[in-house]
Protein backbone atom coordinates (compact mmCIF):
# COMPACT_ATOMS: atom_id res chain seq x y z
CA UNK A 1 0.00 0.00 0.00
CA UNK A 2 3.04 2.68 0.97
CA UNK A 3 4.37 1.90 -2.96
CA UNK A 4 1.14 2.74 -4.39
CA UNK A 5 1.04 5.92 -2.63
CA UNK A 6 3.91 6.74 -3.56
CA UNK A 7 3.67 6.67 -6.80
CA UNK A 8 0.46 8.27 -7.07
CA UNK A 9 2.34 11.22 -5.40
CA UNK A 10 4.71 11.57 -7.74
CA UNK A 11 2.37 11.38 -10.46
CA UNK A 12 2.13 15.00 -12.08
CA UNK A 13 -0.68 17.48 -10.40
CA UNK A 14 -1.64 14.38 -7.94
CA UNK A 15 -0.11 16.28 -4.89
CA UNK A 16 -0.90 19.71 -6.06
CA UNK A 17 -3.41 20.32 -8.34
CA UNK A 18 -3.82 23.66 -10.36
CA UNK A 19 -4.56 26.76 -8.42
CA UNK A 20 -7.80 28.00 -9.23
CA UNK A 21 -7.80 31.41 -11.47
CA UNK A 22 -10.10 33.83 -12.74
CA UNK A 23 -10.75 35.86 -15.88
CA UNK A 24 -12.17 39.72 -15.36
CA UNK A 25 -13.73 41.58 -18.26
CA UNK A 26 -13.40 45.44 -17.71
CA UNK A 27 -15.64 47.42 -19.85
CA UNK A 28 -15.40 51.94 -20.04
CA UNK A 29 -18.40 53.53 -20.26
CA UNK A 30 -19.36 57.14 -20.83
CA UNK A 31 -16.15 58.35 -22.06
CA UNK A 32 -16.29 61.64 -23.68
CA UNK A 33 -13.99 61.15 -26.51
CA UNK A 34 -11.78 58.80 -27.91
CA UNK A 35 -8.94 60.77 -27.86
CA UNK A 36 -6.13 59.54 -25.81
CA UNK A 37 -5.66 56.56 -23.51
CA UNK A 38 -7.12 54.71 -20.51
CA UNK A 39 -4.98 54.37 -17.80
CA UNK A 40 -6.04 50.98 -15.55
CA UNK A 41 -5.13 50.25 -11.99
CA UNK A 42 -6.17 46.65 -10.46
CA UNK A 43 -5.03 45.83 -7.40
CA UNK A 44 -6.17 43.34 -4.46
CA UNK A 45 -4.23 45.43 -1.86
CA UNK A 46 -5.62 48.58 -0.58
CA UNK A 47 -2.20 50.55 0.03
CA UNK A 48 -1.82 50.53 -3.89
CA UNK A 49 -5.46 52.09 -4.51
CA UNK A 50 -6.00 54.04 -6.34
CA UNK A 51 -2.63 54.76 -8.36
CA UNK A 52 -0.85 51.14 -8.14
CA UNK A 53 2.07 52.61 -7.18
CA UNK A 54 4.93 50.54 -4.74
CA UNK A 55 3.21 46.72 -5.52
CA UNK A 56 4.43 43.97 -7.69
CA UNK A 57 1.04 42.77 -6.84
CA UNK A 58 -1.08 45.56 -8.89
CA UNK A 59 -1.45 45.66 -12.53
CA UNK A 60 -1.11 48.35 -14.26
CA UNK A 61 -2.52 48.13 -18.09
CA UNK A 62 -2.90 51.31 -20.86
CA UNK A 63 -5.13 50.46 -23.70
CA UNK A 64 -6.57 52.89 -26.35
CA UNK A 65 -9.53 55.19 -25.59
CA UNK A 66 -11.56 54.19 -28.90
CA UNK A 67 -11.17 50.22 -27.37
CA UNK A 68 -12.71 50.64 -24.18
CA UNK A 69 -12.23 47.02 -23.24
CA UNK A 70 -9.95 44.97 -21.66
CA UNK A 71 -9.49 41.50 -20.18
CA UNK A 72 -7.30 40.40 -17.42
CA UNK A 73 -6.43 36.82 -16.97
CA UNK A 74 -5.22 34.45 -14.35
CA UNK A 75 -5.71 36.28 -11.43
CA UNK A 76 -6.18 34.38 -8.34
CA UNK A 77 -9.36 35.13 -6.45
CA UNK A 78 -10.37 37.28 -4.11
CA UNK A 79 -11.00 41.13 -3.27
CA UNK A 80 -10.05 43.73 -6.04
CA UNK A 81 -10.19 47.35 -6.93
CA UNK A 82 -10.15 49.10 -9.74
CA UNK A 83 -9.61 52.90 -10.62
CA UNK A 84 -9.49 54.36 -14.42
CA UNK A 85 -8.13 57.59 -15.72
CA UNK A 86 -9.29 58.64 -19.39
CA UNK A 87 -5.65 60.62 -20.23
CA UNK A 88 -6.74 62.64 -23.15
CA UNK A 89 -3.11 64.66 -23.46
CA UNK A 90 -1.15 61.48 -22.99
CA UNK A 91 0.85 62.76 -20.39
CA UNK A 92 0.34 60.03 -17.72
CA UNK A 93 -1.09 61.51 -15.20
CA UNK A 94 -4.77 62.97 -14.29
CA UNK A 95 -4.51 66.50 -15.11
CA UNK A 96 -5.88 68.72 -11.96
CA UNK A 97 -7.13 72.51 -11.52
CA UNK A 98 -6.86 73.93 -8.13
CA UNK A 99 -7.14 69.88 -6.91
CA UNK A 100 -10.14 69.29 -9.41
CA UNK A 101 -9.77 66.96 -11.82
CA UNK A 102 -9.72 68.09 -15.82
CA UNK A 103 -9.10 64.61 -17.08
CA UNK A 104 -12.26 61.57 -17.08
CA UNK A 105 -11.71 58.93 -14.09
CA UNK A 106 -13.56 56.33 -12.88
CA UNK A 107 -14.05 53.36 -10.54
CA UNK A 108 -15.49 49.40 -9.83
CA UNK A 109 -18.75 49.18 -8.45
CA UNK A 110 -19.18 53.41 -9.39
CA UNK A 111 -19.53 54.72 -6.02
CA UNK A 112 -20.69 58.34 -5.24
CA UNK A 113 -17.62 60.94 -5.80
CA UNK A 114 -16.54 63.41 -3.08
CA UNK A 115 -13.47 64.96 -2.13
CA UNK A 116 -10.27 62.65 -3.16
CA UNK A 117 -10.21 58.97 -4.42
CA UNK A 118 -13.07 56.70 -3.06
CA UNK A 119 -11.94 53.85 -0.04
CA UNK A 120 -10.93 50.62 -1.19
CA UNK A 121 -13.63 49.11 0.81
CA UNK A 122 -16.36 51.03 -1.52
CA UNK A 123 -15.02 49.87 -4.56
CA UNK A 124 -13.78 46.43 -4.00
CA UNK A 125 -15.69 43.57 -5.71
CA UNK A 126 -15.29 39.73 -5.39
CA UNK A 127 -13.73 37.75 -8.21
CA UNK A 128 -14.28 33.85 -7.81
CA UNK A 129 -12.53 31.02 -9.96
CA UNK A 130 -14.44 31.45 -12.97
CA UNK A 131 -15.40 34.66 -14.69
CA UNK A 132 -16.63 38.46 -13.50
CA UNK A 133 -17.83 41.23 -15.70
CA UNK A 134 -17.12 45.07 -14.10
CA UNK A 135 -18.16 48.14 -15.79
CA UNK A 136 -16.78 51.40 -15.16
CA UNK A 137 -18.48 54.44 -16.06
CA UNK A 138 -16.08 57.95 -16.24
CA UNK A 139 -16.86 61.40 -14.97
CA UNK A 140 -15.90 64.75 -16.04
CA UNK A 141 -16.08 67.21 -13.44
CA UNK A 142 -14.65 70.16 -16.08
């Protein structure tokens, strides 16, 4: 009996099978142009919300503002965030006057905007081992 377990263990994926990952499928709504480029942040951790910045665990992606789509794959499940910035000028970065912003942004789940980035916690949303769908919809404020 010890043989036969052993050799089932060092069969291939026996021991260990595949970790479970998930596929997310971001769509950009309401943009005001096509001009220019999104600028995505996804991140599980909430110290790299809302820029990505200082995490080998966020992803940063820039994709076209006329394709307003984008899928990410093989992410492991759990808790993420996303935050979108529609850079019109290119110049990666959202664009401010007097601490307003002049560029399009946007977030998961589209909570209610006040002063500064929304909390993680409002914009989190579960991804599972399968697929999710999140739309984001952008806001001008100039």
């Amino acid at each position: 009996m010890a043989i036969s377990l052993a050799c089932l263990a060092a069969l291939p994926g026996a021991a260990h099978p595949p970790a479970a990952t998930a596929t997310l499928d971001l769509e950009i709504t309401q943009l005001r142009s096509a001009r220019g480029v999104l600028r995505i942040c996804l991140t599980a951790d909430s110290s790299q919300f809302p820029d990505c910045r200082g995490g080998a665990s966020a992803v940063r992606r820039t994709i076209s503002a006329a394709s307003p789509r984008l899928r990410f794959e093989g992410l492991p499940p759990g808790s993420y965030a996303v935050a979108v910035i529609h850079d019109v000028n290119g110049n990666a970065r959202l664009d401010t006057m007097l601490g307003v912003p002049r560029e399009g942004f946007g977030f998961s789940r589209n909570p209610a905007i006040g002063f500064g980035p929304p909390r993680f916690s409002s914009v989190r949303f579960a991804v599972g081992s399968g697929a999710e769908t999140q739309q984001v919809r952008m806001r001008y404020l100039l």
